[in-house]
Structures are given as C-alpha cells and as structure tokens.
C-alpha atoms as a PDB file:
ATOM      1  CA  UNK A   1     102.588  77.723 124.389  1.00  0.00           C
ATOM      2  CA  UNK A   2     104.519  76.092 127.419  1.00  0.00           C
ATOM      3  CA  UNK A   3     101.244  75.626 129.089  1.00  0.00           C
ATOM      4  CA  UNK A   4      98.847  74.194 126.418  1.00  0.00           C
ATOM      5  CA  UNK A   5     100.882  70.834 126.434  1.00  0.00           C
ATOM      6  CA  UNK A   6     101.090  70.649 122.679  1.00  0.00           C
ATOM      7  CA  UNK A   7     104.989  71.366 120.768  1.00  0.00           C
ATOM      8  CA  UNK A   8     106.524  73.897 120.982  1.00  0.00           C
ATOM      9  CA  UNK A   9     108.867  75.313 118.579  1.00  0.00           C
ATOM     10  CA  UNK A  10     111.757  77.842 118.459  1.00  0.00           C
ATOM     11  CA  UNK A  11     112.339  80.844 116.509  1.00  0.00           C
ATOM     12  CA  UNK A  12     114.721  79.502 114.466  1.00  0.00           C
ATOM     13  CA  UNK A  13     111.891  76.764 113.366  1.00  0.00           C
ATOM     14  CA  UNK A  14     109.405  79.601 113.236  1.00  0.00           C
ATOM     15  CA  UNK A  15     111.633  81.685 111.050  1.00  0.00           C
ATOM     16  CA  UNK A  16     111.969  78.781 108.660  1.00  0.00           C
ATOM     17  CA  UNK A  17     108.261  78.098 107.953  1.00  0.00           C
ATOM     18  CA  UNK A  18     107.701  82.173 107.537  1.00  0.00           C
ATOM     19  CA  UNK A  19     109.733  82.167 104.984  1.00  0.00           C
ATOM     20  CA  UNK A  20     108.851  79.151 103.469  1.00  0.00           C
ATOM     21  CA  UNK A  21     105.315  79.300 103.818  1.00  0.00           C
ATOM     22  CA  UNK A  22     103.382  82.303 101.741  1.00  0.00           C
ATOM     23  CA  UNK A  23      99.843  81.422 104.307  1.00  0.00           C
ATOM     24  CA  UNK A  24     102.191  82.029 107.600  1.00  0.00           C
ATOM     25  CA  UNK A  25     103.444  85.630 106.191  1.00  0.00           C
ATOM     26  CA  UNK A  26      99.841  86.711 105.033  1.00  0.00           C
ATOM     27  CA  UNK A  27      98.514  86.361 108.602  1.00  0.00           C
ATOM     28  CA  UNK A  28     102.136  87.648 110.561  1.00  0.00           C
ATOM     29  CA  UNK A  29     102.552  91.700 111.122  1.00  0.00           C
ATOM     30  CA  UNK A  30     106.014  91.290 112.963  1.00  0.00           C
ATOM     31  CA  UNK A  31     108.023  88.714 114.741  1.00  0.00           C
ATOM     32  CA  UNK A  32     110.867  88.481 116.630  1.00  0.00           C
ATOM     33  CA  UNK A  33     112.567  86.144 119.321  1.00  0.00           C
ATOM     34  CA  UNK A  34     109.975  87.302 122.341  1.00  0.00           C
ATOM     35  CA  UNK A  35     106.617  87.570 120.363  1.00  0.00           C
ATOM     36  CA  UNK A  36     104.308  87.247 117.086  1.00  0.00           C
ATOM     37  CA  UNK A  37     102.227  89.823 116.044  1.00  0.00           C
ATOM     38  CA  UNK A  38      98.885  88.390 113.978  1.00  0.00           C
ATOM     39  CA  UNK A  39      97.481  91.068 111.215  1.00  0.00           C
ATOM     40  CA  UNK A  40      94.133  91.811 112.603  1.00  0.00           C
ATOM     41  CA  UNK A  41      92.621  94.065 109.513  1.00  0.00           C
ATOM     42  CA  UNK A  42      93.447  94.734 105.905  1.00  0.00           C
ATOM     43  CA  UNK A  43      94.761  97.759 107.059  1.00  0.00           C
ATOM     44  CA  UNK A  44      97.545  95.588 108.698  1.00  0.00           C
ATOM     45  CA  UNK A  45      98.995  95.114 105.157  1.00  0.00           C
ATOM     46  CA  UNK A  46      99.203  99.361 104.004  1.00  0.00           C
ATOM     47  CA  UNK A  47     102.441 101.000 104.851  1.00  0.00           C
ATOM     48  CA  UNK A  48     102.404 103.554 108.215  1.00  0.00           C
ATOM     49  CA  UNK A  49     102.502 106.431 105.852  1.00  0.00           C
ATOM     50  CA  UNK A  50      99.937 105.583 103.681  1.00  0.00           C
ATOM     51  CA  UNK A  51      97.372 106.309 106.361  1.00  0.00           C
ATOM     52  CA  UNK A  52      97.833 109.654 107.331  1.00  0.00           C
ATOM     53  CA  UNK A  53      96.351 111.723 105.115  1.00  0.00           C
ATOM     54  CA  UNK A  54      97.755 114.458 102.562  1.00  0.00           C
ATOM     55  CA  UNK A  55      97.412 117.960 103.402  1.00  0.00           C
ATOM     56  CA  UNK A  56      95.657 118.349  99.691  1.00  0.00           C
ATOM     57  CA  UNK A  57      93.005 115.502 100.509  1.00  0.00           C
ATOM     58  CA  UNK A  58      91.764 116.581 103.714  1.00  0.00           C
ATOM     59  CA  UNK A  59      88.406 118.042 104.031  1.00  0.00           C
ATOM     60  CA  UNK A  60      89.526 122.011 105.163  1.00  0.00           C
ATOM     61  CA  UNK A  61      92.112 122.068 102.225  1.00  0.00           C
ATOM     62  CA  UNK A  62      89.130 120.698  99.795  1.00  0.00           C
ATOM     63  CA  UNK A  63      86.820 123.049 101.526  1.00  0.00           C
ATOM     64  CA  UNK A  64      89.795 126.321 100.569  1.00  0.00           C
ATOM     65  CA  UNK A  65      89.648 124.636  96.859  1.00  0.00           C
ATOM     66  CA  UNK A  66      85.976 124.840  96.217  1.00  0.00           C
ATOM     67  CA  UNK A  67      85.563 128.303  98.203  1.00  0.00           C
ATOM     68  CA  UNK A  68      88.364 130.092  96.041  1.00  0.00           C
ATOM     69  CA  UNK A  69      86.713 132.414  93.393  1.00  0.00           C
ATOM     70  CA  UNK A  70      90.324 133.671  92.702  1.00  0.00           C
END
C-alpha cells in the first residue's frame, strides 16, 4: 500500500476493524503484522481436518464394504 498513494493503516488499526467489523472477518483467512491472507473459496472457511478424508469414506474401503459376502 506504500506505493498506491492512498492511507495507509497499521496493524493495530487493522486489528481493530477485524474485530469490529463481521464483513472484514468473512473475507480474512489469517493476518498478522507482515501480511493478510484473503479467503479465496468456501473451502477457506472448513477446518484443515475436515478435508482429508476418513479411511471409512474413501472409495477402496467402500469398494471392501460392498465386495464382502462374509
């Protein structure tokens, strides 16, 4: 933002409206003193370990479940 010639604000000032401001956290992944992260897909919003997928749901283990005649 140095270069654009518009304001410029600090983190402290960011940190302020983030917390204030439900619009700025929907559209924020991360933040700290050096950068912003922007969400850039709904998946931005599920937790890491939501999107690996269980042992029981993936397609060899269903495969096993509808093979077994035992």
């Amino acid at each position: 933002m140095r270069n654009t010639g518009r304001n410029q604000f600090s983190f402290d000032v960011f940190k302020a409206a983030y917390d204030e401001d439900p619009r700025i956290q929907k559209i924020v992944k991360n933040f700290d003193k050096e950068k912003i992260e922007l969400k850039t897909s709904e998946l931005d919003d599920v937790p890491a370990d939501a999107k690996k997928p269980d042992a029981d749901n993936t397609v060899s283990s269903m495969a096993k479940r509808a093979t077994d005649l035992g």
